[in-house]
PDB file of N, CA and C in Angstrom:
ATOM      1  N   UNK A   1       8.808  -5.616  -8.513  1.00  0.00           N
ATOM      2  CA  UNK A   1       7.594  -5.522  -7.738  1.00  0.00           C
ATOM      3  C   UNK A   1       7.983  -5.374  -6.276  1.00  0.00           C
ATOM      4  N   UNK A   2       7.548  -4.042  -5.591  1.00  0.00           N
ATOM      5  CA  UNK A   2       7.921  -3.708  -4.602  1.00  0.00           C
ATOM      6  C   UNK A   2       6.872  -4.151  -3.555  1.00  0.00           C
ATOM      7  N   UNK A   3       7.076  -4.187  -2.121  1.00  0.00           N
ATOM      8  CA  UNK A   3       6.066  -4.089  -1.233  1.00  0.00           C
ATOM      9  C   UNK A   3       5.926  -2.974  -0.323  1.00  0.00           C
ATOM     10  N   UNK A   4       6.251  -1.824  -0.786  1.00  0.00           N
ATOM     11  CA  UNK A   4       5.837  -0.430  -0.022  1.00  0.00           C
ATOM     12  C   UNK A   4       6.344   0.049  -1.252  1.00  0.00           C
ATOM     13  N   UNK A   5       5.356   1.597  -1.359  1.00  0.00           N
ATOM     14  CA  UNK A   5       5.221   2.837  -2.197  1.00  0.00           C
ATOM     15  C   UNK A   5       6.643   3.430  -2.264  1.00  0.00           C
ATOM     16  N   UNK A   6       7.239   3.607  -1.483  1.00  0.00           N
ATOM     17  CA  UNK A   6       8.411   4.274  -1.018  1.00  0.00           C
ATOM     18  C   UNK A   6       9.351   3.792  -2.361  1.00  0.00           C
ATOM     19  N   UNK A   7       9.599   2.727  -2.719  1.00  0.00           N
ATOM     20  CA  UNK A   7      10.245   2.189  -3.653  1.00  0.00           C
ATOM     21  C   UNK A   7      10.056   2.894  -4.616  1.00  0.00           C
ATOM     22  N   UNK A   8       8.770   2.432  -5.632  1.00  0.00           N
ATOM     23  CA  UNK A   8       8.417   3.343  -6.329  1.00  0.00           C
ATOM     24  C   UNK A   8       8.639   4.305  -6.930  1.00  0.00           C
ATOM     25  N   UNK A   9       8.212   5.318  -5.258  1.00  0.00           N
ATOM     26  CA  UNK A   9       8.829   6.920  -5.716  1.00  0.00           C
ATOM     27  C   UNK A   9       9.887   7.111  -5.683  1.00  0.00           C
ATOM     28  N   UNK A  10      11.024   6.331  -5.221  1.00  0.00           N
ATOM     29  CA  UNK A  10      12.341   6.048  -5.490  1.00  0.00           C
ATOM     30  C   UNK A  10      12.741   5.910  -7.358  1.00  0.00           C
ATOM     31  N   UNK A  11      12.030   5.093  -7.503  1.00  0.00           N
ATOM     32  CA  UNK A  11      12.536   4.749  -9.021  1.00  0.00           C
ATOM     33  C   UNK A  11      12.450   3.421  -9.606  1.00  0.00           C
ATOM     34  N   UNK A  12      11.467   2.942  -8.513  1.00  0.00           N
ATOM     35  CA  UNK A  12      11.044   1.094  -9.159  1.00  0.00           C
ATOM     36  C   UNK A  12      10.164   1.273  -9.579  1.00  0.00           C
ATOM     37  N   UNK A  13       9.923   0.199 -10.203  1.00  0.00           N
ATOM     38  CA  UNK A  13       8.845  -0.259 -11.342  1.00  0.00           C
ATOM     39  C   UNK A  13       7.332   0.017 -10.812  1.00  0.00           C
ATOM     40  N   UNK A  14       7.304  -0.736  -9.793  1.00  0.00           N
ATOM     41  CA  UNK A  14       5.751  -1.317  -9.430  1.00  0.00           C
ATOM     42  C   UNK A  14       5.502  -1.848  -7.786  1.00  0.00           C
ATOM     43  N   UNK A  15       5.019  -1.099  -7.312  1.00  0.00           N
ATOM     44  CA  UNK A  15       4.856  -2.197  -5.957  1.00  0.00           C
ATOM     45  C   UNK A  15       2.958  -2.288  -5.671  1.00  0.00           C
ATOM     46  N   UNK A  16       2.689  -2.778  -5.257  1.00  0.00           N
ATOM     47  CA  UNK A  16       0.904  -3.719  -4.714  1.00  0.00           C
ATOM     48  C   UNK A  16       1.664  -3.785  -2.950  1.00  0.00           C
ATOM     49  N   UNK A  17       0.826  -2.576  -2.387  1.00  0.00           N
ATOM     50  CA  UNK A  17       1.572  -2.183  -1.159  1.00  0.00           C
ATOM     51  C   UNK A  17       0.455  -1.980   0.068  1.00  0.00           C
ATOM     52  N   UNK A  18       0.517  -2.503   0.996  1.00  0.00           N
ATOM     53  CA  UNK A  18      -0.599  -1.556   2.200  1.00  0.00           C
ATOM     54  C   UNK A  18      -0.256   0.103   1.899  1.00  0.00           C
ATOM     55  N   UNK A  19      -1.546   0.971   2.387  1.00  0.00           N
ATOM     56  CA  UNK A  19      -1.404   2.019   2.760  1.00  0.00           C
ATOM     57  C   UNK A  19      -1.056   2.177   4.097  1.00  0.00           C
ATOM     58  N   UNK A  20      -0.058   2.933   4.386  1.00  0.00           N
ATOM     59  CA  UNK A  20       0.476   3.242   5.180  1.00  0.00           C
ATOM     60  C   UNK A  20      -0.260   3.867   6.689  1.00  0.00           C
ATOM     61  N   UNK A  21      -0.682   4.997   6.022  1.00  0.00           N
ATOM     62  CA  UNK A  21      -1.430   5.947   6.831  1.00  0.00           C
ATOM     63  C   UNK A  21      -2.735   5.153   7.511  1.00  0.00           C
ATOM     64  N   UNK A  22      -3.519   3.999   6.329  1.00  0.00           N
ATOM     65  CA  UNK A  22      -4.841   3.400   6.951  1.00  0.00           C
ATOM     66  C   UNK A  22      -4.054   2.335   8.392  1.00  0.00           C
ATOM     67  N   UNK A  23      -3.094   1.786   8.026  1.00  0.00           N
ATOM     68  CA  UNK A  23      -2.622   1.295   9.224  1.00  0.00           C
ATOM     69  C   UNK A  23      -2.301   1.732  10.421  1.00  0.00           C
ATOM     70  N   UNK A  24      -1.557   2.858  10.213  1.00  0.00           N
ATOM     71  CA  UNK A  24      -1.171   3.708  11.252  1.00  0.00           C
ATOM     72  C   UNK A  24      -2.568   3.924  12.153  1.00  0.00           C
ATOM     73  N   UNK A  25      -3.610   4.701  11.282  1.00  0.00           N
ATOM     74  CA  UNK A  25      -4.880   5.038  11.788  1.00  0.00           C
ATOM     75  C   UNK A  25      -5.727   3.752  12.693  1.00  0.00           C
ATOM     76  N   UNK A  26      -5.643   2.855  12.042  1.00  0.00           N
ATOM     77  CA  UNK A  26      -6.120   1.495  13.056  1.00  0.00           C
ATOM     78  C   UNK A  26      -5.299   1.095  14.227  1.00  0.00           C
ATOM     79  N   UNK A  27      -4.038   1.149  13.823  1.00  0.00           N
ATOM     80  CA  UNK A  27      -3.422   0.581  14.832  1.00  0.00           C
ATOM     81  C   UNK A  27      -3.386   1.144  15.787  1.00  0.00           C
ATOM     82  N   UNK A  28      -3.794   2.157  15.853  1.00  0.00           N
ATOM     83  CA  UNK A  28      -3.859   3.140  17.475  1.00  0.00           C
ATOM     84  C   UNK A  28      -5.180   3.105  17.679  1.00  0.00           C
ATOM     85  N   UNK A  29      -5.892   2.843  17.112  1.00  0.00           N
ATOM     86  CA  UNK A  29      -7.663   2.458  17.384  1.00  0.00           C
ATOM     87  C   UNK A  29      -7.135   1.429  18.306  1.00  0.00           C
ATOM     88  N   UNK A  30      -6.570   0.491  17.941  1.00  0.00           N
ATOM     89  CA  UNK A  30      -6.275  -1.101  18.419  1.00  0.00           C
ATOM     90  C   UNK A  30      -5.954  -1.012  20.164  1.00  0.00           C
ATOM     91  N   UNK A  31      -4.861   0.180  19.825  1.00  0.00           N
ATOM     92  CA  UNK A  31      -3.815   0.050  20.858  1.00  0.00           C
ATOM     93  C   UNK A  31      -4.472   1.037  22.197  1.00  0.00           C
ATOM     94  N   UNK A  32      -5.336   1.922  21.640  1.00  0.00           N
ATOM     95  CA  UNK A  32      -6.151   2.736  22.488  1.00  0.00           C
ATOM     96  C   UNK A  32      -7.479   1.987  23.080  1.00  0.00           C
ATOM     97  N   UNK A  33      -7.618   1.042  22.562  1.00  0.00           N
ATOM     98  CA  UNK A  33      -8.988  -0.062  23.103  1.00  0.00           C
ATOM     99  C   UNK A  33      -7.653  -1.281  23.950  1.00  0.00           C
ATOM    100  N   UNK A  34      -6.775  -1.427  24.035  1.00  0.00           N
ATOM    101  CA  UNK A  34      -6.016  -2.363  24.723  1.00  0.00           C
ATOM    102  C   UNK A  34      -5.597  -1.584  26.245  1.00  0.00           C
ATOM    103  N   UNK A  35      -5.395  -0.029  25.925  1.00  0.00           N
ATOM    104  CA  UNK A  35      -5.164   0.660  26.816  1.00  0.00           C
ATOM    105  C   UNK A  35      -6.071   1.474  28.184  1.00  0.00           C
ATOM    106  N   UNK A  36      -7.949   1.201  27.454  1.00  0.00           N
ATOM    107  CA  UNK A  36      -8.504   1.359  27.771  1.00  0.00           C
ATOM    108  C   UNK A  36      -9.302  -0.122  28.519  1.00  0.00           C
ATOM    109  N   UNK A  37      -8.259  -0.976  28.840  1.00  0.00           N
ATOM    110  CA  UNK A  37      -8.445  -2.211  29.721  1.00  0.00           C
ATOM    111  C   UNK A  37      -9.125  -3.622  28.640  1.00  0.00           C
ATOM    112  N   UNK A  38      -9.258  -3.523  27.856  1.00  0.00           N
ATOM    113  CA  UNK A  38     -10.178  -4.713  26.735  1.00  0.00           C
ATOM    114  C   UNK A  38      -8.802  -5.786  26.685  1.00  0.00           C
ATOM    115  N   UNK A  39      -9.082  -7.062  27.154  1.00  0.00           N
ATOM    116  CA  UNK A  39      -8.247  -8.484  27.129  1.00  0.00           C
ATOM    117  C   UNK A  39      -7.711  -8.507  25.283  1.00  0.00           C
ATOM    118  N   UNK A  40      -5.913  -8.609  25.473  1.00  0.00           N
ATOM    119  CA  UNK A  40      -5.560  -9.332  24.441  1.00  0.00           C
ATOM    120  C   UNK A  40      -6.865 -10.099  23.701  1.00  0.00           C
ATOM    121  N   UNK A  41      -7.455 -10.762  23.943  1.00  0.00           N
ATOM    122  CA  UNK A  41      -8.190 -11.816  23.188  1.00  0.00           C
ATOM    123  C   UNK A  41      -8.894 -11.208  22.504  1.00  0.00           C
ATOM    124  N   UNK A  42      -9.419 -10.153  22.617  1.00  0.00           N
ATOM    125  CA  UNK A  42     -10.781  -9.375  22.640  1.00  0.00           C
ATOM    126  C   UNK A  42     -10.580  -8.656  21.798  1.00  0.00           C
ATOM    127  N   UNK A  43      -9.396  -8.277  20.998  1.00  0.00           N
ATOM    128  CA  UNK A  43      -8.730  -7.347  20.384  1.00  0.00           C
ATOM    129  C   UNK A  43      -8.731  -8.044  18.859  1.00  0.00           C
ATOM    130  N   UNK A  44      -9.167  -8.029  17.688  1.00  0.00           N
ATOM    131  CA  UNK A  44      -9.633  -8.928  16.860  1.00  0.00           C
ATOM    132  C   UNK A  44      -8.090  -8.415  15.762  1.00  0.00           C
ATOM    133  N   UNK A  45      -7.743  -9.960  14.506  1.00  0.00           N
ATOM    134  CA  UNK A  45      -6.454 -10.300  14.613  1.00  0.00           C
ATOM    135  C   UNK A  45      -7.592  -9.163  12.903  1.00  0.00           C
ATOM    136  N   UNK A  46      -6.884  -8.659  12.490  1.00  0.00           N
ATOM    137  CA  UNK A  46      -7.495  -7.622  11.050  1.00  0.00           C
ATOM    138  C   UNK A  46      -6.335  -7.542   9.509  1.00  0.00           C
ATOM    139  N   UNK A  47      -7.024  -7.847   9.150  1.00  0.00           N
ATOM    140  CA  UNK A  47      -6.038  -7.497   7.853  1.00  0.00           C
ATOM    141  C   UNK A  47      -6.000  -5.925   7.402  1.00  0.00           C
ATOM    142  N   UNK A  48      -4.910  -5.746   6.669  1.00  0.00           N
ATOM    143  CA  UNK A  48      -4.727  -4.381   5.943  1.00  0.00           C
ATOM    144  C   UNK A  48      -6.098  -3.592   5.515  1.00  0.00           C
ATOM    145  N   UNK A  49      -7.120  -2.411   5.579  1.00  0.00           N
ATOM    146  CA  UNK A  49      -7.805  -1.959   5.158  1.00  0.00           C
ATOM    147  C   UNK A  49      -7.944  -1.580   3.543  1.00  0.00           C
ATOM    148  N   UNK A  50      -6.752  -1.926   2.944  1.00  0.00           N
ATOM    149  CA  UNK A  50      -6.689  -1.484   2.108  1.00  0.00           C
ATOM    150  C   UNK A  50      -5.461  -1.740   0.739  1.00  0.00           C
ATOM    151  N   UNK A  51      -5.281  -1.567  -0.110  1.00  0.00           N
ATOM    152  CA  UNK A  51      -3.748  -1.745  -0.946  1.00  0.00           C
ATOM    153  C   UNK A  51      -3.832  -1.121  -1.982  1.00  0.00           C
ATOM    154  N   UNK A  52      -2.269  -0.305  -2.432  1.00  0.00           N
ATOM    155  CA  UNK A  52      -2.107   0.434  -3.367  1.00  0.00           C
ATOM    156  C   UNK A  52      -1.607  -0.246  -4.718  1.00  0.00           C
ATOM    157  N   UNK A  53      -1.827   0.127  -5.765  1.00  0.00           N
ATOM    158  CA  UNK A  53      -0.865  -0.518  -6.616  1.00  0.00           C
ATOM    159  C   UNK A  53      -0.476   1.009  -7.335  1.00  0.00           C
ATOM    160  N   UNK A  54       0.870   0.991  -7.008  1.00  0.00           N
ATOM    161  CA  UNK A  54       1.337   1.857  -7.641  1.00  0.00           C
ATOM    162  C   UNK A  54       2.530   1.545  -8.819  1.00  0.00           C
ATOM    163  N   UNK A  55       2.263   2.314  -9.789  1.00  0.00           N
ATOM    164  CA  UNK A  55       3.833   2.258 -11.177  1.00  0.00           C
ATOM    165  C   UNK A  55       4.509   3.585 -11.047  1.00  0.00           C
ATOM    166  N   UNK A  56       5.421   3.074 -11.617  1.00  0.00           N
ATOM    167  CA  UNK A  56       6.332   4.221 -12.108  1.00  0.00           C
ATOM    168  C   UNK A  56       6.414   4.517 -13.614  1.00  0.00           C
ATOM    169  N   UNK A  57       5.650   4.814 -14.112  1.00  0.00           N
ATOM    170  CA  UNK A  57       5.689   5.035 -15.728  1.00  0.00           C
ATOM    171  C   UNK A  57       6.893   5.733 -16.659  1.00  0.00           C
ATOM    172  N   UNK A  58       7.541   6.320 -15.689  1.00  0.00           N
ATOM    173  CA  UNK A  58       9.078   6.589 -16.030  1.00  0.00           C
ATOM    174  C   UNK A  58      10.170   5.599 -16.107  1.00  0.00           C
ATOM    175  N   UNK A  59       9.929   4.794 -14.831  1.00  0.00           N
ATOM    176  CA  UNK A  59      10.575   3.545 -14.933  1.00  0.00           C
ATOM    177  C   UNK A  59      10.523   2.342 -16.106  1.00  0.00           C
ATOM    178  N   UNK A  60       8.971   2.416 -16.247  1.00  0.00           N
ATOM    179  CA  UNK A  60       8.560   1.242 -17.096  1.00  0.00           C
ATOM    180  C   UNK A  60       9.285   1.705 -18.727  1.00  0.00           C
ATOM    181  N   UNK A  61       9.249   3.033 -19.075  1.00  0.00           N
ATOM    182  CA  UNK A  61       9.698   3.300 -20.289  1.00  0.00           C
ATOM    183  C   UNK A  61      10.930   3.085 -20.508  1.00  0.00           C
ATOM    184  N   UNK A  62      11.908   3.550 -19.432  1.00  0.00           N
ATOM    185  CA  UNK A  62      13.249   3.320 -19.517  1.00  0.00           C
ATOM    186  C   UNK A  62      13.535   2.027 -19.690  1.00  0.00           C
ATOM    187  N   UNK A  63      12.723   0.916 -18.768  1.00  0.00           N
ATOM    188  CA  UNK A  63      12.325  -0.792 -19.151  1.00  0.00           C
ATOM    189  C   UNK A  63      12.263  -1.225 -20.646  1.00  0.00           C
ATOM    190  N   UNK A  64      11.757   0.258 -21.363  1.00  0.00           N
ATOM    191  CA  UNK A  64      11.055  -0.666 -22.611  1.00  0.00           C
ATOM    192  C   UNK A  64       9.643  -1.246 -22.536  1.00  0.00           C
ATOM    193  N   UNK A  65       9.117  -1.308 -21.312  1.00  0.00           N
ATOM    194  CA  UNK A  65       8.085  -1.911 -21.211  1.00  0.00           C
ATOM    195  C   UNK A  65       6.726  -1.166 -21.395  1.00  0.00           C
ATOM    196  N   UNK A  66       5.738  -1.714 -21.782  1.00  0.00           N
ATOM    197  CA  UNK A  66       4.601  -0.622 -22.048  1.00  0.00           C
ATOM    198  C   UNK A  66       3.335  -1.101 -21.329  1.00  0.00           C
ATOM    199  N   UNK A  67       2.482   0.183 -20.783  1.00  0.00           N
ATOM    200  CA  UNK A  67       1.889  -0.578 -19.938  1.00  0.00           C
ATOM    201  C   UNK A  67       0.117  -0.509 -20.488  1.00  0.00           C
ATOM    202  N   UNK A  68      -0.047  -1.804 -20.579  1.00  0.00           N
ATOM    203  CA  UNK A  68      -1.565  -2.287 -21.384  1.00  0.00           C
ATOM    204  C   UNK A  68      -2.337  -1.054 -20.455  1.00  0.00           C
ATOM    205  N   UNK A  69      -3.465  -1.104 -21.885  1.00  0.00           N
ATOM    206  CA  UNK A  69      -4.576  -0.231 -21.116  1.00  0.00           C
ATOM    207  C   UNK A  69      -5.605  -0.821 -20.084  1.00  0.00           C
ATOM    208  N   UNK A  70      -5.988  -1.939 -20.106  1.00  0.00           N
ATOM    209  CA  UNK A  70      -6.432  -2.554 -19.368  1.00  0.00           C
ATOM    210  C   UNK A  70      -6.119  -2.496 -17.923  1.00  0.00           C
ATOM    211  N   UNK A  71      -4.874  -2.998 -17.527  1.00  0.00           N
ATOM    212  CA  UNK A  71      -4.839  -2.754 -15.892  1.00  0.00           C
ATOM    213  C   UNK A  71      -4.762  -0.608 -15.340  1.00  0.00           C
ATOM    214  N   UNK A  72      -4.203   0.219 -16.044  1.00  0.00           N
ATOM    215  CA  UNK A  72      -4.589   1.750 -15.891  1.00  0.00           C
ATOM    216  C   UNK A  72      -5.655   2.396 -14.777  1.00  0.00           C
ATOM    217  N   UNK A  73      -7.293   1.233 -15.206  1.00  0.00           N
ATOM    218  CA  UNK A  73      -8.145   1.451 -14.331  1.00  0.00           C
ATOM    219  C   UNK A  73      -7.443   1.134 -12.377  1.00  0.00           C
ATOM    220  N   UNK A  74      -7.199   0.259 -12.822  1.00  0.00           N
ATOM    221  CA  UNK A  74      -6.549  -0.661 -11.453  1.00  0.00           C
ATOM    222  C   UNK A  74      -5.571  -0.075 -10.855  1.00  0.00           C
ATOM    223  N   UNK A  75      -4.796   0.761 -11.403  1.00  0.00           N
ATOM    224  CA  UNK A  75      -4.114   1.806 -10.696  1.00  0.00           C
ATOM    225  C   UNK A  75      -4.183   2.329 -10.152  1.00  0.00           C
ATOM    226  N   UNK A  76      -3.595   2.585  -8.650  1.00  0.00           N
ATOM    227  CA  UNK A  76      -4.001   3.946  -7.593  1.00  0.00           C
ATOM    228  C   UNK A  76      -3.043   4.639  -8.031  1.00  0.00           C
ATOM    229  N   UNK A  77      -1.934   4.878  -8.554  1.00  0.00           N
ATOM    230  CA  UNK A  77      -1.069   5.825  -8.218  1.00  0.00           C
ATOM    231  C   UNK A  77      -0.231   5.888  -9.550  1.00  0.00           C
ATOM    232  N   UNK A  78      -0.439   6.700 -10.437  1.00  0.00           N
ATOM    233  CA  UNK A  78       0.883   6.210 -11.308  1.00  0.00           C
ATOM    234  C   UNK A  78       1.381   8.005 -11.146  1.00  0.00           C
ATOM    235  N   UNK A  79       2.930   7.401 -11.030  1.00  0.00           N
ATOM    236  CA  UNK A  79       4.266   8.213 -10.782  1.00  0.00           C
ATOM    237  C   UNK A  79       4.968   8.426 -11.814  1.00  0.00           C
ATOM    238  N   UNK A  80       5.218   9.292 -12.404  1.00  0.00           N
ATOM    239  CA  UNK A  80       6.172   9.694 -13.717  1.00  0.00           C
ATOM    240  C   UNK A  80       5.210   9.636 -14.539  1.00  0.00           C
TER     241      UNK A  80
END
């Protein structure tokens, strides 16, 4: 179980990851309202917009492992 996608598409199993890109996209919201004079304080503390769960279904077979139908829905991303 990874914590970024990158793994993944590498050749791991599974990671439950922020999206990348939604962060990127806020964080310059953030940094462009800090730059445009708004106090540290004022600047609100935010969690991730979002999270991937991605498999590698190539991986998991080579595992042996099989993956229930049940979580499938819950999947953003399956790879292989």
């Amino acid at each position: 179980m990874y914590g970024r996608a990158e793994f993944v598409e590498a050749g791991g199993l599974m990671a439950y990851a922020v999206t990348l890109d939604s962060l990127y996209a806020r964080s310059a919201t953030l940094v462009a309202r800090l730059l445009e004079g708004a106090a540290v304080a004022d600047v609100p503390w935010e969690l991730p917009p979002s999270y991937d769960f991605v498999l590698n279904r190539k991986t998991a077979d080579a595992l042996g492992l099989s993956v229930p139908q049940s979580i499938l829905p819950q999947i953003n991303r399956l790879i292989g």
